[in-house]
Protein backbone atom coordinates (compact mmCIF):
# COMPACT_ATOMS: atom_id res chain seq x y z
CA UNK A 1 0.00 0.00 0.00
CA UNK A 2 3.10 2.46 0.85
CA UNK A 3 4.35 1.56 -2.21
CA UNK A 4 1.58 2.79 -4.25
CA UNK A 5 1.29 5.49 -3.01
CA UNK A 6 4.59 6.73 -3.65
CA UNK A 7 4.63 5.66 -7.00
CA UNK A 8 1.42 7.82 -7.62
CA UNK A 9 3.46 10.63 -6.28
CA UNK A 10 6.62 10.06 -8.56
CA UNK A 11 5.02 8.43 -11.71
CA UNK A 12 7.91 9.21 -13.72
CA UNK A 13 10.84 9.78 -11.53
CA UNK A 14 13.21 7.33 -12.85
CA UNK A 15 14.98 6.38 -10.02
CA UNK A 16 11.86 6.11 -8.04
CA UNK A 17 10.71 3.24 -10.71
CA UNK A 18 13.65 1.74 -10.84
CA UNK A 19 13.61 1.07 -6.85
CA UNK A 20 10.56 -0.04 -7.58
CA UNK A 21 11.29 -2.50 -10.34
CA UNK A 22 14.00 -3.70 -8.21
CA UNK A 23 11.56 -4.17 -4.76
CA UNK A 24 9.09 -5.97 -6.96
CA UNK A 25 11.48 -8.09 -8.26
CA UNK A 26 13.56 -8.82 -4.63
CA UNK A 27 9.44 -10.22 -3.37
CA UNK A 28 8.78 -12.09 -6.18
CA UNK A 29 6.47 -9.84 -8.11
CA UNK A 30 8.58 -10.34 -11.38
CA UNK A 31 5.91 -9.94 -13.99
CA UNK A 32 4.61 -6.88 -12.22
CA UNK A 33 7.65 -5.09 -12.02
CA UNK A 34 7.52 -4.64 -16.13
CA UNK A 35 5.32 -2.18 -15.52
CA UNK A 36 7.51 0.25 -13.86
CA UNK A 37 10.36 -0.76 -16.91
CA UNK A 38 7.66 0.16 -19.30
CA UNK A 39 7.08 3.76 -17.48
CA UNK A 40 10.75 4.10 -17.18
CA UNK A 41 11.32 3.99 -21.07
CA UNK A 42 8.05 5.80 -21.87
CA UNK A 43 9.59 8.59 -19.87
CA UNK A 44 12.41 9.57 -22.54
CA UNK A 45 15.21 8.45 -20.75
CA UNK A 46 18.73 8.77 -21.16
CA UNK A 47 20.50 6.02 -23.31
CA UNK A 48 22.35 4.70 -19.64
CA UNK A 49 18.63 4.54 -18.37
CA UNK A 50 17.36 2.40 -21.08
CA UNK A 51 19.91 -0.10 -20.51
CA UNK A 52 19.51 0.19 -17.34
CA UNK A 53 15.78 -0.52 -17.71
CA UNK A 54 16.00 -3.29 -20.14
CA UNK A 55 18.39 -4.87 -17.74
CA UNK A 56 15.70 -5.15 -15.33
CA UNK A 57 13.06 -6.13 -18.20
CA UNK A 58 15.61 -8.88 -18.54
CA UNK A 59 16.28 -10.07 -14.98
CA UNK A 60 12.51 -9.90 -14.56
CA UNK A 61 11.55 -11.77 -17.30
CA UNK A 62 14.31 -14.51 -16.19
CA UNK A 63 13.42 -14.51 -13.20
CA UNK A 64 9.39 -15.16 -13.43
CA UNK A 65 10.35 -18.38 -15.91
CA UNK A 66 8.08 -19.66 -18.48
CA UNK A 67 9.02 -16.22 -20.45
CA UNK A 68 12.30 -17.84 -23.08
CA UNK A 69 10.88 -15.85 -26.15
CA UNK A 70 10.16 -12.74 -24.23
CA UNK A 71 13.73 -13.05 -22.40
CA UNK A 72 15.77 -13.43 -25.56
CA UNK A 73 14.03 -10.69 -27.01
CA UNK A 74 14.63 -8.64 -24.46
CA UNK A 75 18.28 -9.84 -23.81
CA UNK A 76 19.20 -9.45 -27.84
CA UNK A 77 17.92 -5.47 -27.53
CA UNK A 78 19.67 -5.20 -24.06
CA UNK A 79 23.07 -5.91 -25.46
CA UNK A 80 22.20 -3.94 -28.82
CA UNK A 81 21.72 -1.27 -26.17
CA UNK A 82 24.94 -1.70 -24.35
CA UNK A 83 26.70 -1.65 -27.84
CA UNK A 84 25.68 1.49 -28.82
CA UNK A 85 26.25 2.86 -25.04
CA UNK A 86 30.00 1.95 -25.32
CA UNK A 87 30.39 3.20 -28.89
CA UNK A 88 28.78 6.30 -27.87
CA UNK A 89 31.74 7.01 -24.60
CA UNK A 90 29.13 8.58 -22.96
CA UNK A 91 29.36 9.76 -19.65
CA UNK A 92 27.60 7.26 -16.86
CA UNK A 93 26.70 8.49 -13.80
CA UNK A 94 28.24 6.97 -10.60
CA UNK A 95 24.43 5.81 -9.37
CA UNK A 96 24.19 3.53 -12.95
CA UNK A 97 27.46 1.92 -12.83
CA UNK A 98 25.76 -1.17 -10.81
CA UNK A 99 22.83 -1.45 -12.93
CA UNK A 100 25.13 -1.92 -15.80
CA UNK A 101 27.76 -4.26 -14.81
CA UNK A 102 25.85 -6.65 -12.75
């Protein structure tokens, strides 16, 4: 209940939904937590948030099971992403490092 109600008050604070795709994904909730990677992309993010984000699509969709077709999908566009993150030698923040090397 705590939980929704901060996410109504930070609908598209990134780092709010990633916490929150994270603490869905820590209690089991895997299939639910898409929802906040969804609003996390829909939100124009940076290109270090969208891997970020389809990182967690990724570990979510790997960790719910039964999801193969969905996960390599998502797995083929995740490292597509990190390609073009490296070729880009963009700056990444010091709070995304973990996201992207774990």
């Amino acid at each position: 209940a705590l939980c929704k109600k901060l996410l109504a008050l930070a609908q598209t604070d990134i780092s709010f939904l990633v916490n929150f795709a994270n603490l869905y994904q820590n209690s089991g909730r895997n299939l639910e937590s898409l929802e906040f990677t969804q609003r996390i992309l829909s939100n124009s993010p940076s290109l270090v948030d969208e891997v970020a984000a389809n990182y967690l699509t990724l570990r979510g969709l790997m960790r719910a099971g039964g999801q193969w077709q969905k996960a390599d999908s998502a797995y083929q566009k995740y490292e597509n992403l990190l390609g073009k993150l490296i070729e880009s030698d963009s700056y990444v923040p010091e709070e995304h490092l973990v996201n992207l090397i774990s």
